[in-house]
C-alpha atoms as a PDB file:
ATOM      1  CA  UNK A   1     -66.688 168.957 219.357  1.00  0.00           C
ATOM      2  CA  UNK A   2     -66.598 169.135 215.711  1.00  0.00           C
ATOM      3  CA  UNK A   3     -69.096 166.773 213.910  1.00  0.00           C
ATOM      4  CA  UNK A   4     -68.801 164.937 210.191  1.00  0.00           C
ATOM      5  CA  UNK A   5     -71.661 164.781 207.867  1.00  0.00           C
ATOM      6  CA  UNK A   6     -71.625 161.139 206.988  1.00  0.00           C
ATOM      7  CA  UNK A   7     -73.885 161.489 204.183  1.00  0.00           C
ATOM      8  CA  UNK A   8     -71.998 164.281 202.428  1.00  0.00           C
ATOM      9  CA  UNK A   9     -69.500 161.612 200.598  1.00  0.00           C
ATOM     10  CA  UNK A  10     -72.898 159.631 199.724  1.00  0.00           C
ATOM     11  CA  UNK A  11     -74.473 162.419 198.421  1.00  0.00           C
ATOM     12  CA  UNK A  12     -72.509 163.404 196.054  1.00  0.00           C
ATOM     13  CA  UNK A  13     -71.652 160.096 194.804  1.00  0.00           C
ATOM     14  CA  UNK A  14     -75.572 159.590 194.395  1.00  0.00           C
ATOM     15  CA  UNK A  15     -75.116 162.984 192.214  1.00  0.00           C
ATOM     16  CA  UNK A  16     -72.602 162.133 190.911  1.00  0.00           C
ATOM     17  CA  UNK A  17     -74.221 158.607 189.374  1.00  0.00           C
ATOM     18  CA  UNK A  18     -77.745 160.579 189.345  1.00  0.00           C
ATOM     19  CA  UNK A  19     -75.674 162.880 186.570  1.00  0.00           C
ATOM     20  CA  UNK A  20     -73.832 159.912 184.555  1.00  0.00           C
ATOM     21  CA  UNK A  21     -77.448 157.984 184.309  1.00  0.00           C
ATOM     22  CA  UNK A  22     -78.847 161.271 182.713  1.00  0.00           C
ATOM     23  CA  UNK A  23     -76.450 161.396 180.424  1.00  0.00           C
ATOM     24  CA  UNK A  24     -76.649 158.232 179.344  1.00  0.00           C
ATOM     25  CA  UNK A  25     -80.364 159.199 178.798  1.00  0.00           C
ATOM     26  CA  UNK A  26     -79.878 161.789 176.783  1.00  0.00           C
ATOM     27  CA  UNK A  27     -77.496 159.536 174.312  1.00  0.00           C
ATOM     28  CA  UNK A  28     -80.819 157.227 174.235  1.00  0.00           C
ATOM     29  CA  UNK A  29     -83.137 160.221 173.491  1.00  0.00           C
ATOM     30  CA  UNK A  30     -80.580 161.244 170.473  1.00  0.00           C
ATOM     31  CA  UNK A  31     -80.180 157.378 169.123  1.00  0.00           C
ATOM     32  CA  UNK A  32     -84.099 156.559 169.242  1.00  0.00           C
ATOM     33  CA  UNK A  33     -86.296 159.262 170.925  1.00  0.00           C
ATOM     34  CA  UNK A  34     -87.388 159.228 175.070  1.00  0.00           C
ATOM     35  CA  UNK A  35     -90.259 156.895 173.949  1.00  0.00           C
ATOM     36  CA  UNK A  36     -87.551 154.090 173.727  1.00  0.00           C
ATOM     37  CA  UNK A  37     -85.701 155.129 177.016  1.00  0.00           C
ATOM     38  CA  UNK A  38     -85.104 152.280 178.851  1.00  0.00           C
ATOM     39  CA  UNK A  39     -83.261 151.893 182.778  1.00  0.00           C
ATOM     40  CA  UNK A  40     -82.630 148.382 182.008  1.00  0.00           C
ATOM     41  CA  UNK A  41     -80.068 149.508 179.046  1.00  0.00           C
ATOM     42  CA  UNK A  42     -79.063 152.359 180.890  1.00  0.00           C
ATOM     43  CA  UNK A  43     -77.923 149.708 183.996  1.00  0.00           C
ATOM     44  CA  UNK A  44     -75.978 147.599 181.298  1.00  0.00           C
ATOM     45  CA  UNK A  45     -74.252 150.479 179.706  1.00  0.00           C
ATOM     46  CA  UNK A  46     -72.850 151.443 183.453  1.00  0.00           C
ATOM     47  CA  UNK A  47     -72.305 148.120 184.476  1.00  0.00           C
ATOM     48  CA  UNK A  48     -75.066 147.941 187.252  1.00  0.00           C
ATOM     49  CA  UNK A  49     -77.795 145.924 187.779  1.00  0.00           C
ATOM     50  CA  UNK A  50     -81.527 147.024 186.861  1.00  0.00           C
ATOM     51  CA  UNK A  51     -82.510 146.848 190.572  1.00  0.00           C
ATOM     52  CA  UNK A  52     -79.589 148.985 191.264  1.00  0.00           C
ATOM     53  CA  UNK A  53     -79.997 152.054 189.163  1.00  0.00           C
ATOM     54  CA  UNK A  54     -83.907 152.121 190.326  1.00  0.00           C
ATOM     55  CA  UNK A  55     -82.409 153.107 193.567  1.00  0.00           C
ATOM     56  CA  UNK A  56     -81.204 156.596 191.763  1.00  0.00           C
ATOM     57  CA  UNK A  57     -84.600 156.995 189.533  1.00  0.00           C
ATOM     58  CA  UNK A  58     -87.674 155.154 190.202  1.00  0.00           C
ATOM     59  CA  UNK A  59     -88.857 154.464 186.684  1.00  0.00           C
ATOM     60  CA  UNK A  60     -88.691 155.970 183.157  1.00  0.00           C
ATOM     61  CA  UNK A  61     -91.287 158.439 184.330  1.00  0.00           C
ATOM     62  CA  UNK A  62     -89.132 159.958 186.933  1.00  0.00           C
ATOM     63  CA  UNK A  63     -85.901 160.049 184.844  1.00  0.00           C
ATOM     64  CA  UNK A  64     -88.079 161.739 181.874  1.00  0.00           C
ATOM     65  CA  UNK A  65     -89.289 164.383 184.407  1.00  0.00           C
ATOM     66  CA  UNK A  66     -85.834 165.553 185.935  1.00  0.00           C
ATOM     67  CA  UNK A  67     -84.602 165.688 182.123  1.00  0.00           C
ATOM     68  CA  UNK A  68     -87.697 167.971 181.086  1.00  0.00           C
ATOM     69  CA  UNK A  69     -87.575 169.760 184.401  1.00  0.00           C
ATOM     70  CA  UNK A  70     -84.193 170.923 183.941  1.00  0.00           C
ATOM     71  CA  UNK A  71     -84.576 171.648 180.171  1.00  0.00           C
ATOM     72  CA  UNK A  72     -87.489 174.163 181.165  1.00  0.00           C
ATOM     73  CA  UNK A  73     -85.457 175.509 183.851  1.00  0.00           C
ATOM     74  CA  UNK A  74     -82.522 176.171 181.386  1.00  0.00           C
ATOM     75  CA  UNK A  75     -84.914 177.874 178.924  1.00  0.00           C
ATOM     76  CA  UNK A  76     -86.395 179.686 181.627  1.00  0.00           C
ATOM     77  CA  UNK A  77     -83.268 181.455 182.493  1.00  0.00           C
ATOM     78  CA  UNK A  78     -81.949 182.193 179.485  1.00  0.00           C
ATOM     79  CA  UNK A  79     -84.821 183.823 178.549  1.00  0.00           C
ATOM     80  CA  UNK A  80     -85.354 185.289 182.144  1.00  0.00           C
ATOM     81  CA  UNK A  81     -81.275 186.397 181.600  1.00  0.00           C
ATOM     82  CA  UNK A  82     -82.234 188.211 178.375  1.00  0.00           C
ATOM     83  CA  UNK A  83     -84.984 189.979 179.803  1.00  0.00           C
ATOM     84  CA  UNK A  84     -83.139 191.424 182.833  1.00  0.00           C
ATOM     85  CA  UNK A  85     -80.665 192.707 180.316  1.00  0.00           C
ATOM     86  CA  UNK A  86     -83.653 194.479 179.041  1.00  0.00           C
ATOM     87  CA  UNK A  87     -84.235 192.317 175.946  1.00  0.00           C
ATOM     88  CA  UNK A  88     -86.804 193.068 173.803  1.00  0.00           C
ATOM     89  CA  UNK A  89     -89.250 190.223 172.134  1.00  0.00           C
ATOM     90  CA  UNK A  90     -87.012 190.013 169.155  1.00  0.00           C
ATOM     91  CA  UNK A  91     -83.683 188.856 171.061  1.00  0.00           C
ATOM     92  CA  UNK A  92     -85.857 187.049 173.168  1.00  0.00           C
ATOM     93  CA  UNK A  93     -87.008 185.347 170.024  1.00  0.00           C
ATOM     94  CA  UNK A  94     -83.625 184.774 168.712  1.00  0.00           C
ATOM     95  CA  UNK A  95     -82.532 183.911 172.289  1.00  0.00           C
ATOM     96  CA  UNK A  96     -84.953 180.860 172.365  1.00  0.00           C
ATOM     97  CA  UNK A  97     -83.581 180.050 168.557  1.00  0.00           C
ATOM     98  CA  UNK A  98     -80.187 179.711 169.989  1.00  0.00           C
ATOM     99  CA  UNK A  99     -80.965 177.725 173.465  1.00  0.00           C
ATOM    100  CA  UNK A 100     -83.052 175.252 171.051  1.00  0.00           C
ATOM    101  CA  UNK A 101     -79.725 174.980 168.305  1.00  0.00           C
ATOM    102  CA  UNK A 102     -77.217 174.488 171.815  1.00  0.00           C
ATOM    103  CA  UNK A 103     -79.059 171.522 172.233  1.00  0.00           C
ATOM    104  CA  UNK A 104     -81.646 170.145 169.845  1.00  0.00           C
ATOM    105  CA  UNK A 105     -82.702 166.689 171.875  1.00  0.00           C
ATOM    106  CA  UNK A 106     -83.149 168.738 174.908  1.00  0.00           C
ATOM    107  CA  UNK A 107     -85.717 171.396 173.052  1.00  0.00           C
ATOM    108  CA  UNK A 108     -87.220 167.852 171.224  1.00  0.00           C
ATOM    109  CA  UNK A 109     -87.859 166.322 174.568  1.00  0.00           C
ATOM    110  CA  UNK A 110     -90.183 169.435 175.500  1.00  0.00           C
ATOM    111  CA  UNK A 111     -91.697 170.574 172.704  1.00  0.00           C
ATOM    112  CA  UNK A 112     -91.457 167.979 170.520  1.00  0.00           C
ATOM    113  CA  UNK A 113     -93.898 164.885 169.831  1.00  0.00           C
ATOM    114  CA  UNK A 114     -95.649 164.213 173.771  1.00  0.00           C
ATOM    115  CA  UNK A 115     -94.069 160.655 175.201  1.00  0.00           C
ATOM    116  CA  UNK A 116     -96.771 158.433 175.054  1.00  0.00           C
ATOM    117  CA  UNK A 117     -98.326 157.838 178.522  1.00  0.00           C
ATOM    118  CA  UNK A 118     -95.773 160.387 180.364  1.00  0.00           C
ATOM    119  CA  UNK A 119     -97.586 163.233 181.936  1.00  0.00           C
ATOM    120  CA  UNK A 120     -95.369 166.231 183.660  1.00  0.00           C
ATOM    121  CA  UNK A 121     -95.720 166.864 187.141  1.00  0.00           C
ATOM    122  CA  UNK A 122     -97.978 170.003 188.275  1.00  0.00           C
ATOM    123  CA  UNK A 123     -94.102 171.803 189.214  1.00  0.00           C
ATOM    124  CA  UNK A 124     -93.030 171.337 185.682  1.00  0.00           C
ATOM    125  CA  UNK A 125     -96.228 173.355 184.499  1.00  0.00           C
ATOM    126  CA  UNK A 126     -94.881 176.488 186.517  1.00  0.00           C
ATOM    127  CA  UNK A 127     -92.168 176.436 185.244  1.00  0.00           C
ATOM    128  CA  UNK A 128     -93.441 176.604 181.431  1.00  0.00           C
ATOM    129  CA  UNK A 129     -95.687 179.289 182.978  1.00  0.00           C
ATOM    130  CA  UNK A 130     -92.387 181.650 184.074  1.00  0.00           C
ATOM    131  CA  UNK A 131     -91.422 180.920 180.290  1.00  0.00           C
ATOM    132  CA  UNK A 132     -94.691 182.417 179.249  1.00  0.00           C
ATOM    133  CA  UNK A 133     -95.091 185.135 181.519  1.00  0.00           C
ATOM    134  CA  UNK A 134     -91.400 186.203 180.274  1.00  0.00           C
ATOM    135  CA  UNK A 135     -93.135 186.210 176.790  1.00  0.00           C
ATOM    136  CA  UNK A 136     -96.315 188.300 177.788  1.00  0.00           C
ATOM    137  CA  UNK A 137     -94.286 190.644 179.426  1.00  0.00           C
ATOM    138  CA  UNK A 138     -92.611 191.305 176.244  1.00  0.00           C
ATOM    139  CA  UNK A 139     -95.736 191.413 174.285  1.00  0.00           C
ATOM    140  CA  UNK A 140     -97.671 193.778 175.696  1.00  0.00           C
ATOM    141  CA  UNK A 141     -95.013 196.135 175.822  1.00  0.00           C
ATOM    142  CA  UNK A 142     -94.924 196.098 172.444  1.00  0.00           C
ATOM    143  CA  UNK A 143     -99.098 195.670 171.741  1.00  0.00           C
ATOM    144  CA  UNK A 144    -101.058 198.422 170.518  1.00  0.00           C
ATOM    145  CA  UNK A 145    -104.412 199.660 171.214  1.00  0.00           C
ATOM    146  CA  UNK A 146    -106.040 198.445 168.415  1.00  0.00           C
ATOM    147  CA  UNK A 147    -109.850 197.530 166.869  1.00  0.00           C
ATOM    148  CA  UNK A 148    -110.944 194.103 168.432  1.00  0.00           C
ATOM    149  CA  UNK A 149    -110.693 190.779 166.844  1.00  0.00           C
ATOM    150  CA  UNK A 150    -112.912 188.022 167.427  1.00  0.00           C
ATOM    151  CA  UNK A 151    -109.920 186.312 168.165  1.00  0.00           C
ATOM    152  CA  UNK A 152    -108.831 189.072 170.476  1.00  0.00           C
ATOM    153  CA  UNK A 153    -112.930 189.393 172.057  1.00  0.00           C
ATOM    154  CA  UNK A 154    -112.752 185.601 172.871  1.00  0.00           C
ATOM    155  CA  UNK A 155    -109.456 185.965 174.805  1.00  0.00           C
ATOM    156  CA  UNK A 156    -111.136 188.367 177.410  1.00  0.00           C
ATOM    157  CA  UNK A 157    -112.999 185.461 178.628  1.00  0.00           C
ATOM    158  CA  UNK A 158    -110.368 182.184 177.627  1.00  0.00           C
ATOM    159  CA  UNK A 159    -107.198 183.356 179.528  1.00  0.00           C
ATOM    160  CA  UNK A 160    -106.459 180.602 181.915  1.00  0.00           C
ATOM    161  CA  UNK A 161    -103.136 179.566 180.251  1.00  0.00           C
ATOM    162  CA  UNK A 162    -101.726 183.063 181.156  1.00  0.00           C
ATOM    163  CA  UNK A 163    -102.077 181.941 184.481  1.00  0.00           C
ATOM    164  CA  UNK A 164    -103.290 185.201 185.781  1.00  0.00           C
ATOM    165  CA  UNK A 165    -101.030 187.877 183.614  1.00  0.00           C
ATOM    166  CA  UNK A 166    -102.717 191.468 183.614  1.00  0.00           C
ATOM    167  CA  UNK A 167    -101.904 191.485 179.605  1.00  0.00           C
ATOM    168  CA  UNK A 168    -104.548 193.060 177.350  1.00  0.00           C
ATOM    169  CA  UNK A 169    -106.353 190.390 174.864  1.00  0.00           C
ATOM    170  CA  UNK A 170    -104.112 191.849 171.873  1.00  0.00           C
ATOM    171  CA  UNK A 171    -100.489 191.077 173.782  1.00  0.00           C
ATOM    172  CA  UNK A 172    -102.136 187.693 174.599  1.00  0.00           C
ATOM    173  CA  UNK A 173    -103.003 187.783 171.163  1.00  0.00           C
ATOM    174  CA  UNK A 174     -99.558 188.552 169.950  1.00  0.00           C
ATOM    175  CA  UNK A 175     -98.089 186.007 172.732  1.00  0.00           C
ATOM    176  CA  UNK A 176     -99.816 183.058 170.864  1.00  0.00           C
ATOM    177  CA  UNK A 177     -98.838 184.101 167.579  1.00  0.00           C
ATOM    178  CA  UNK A 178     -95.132 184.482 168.355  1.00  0.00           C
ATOM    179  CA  UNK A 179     -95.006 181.030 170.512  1.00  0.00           C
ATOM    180  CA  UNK A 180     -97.153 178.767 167.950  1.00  0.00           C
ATOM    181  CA  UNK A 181     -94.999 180.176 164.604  1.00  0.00           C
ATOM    182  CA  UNK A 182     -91.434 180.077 166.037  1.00  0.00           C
ATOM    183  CA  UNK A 183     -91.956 176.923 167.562  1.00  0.00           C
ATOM    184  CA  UNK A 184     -93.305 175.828 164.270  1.00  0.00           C
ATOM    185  CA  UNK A 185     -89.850 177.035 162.287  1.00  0.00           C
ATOM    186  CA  UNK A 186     -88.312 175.402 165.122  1.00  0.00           C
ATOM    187  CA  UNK A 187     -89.207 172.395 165.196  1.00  0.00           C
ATOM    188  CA  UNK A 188     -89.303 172.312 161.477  1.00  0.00           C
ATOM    189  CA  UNK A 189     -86.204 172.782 161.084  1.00  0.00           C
ATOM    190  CA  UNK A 190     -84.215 170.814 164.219  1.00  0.00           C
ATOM    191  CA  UNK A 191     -86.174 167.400 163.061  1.00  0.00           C
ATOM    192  CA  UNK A 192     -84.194 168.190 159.552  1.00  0.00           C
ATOM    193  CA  UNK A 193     -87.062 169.057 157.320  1.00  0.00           C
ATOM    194  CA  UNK A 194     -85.336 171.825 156.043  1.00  0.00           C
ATOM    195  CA  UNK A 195     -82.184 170.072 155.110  1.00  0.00           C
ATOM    196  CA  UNK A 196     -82.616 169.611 151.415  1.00  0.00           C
ATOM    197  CA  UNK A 197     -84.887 172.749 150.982  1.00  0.00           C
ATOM    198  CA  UNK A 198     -81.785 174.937 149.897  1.00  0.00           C
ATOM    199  CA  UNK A 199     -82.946 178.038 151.891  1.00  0.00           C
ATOM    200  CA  UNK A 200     -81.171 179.171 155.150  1.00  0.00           C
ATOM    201  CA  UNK A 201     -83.313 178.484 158.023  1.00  0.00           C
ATOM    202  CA  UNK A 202     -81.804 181.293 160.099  1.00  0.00           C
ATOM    203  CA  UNK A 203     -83.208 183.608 157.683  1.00  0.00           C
ATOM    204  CA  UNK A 204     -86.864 182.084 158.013  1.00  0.00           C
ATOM    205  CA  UNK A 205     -86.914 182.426 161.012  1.00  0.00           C
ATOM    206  CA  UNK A 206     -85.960 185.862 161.410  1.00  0.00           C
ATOM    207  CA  UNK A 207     -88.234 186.699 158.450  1.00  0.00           C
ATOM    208  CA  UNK A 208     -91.281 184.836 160.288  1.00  0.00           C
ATOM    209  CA  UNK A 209     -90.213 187.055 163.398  1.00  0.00           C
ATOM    210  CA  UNK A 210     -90.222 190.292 161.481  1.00  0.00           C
ATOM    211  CA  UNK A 211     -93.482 189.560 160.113  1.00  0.00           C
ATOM    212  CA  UNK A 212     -94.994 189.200 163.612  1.00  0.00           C
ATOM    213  CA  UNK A 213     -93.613 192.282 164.682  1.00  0.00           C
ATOM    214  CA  UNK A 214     -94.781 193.931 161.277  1.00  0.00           C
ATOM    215  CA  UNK A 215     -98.663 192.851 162.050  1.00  0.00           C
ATOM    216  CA  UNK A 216     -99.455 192.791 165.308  1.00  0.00           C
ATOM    217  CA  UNK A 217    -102.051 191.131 166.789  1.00  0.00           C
END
């Protein structure tokens, strides 16, 4: 005898309201930042109840960490996408440029100015660690042997945030360099501090890239 999944229709009517609350978030994070995110306006903009909506997200807290989970998971594939296509660090470079212009609230949210007294979940971590490892991989196909740094000496014994990756010191080296400086164009430039500067961002940034891949660490 054939059976009916009762919850089916449920479920995806709790997606389906799960998906309308984030994007109500995200119009909150554009107008005023996530530090102002609030449930309570959220409820009033959907016409529900405060009580109501806490039965799709349990607080801010929650609601912050399924927007920043699936913004890592986004970046993670595009850049995991570019590398299967055998991507080098450059397109991987301008690969993260163009996820980050797609959506500039969504890149803000994760590597912008921390939410005061939100801390990510130990799952969210991994998932910036796949980004990294992406990164490494890149690097230290590219890294040279090369004379040691101190820099380079103190990363034999301080590699913990490579979260076990068999890179030499010099890709980790490399790694840092590349992640620190394009994020700094980045963000730079997506909270408008370019805007009046009359120079083409775009070209920064691939100027800053070619510069890394000019001096390696």
């Amino acid at each position: 005898m054939a059976t009916t999944d009762a919850s089916g229709p449920r479920e995806r009517y709790r997606t389906q309201v799960r998906a309308e609350i984030k994007k109500y978030a995200w119009e909150q994070i554009a107008t005023a930042g996530a530090s102002a995110l609030s449930l309570n306006a959220i409820a009033k903009q959907m016409g529900m109840s405060g009580p109501a909506l806490y039965r799709y997200f349990a607080g801010r807290d929650e609601l912050i960490t399924e927007l920043v989970r699936e913004a890592y998971r986004s970046l993670a594939e595009t850049l995991r996408t570019a590398s299967a296509t055998g991507a080098g660090l450059a397109a991987l470079a301008h690969a993260l440029r163009a996820w980050a212009l797609e959506d500039p609230q969504r890149y803000l949210l994760v590597y912008g100015t921390p939410v005061p007294g939100y801390r990510a979940p130990e799952d969210i971590t991994g998932i910036a660690d796949e980004i990294m490892k992406t990164l490494l991989d890149a690097c230290t196909a590219l890294a040279p042997d090369g004379p040691a740094t101190p820099f380079t000496a103190h990363l034999e014994d301080h590699r913990e945030w490579a979260d076990g990756h068999p890179a030499p010191p010099a890709a980790l080296h490399r790694a840092l360099a590349v992640w620190t400086r394009l994020h700094g164009v980045l963000s730079l430039e997506l909270a408008g501090h370019f805007t009046n500067m009359g120079f083409d961002p775009a070209l920064f940034f691939t100027a800053e890239l070619d510069d890394l891949l000019a001096h390696p660490a």
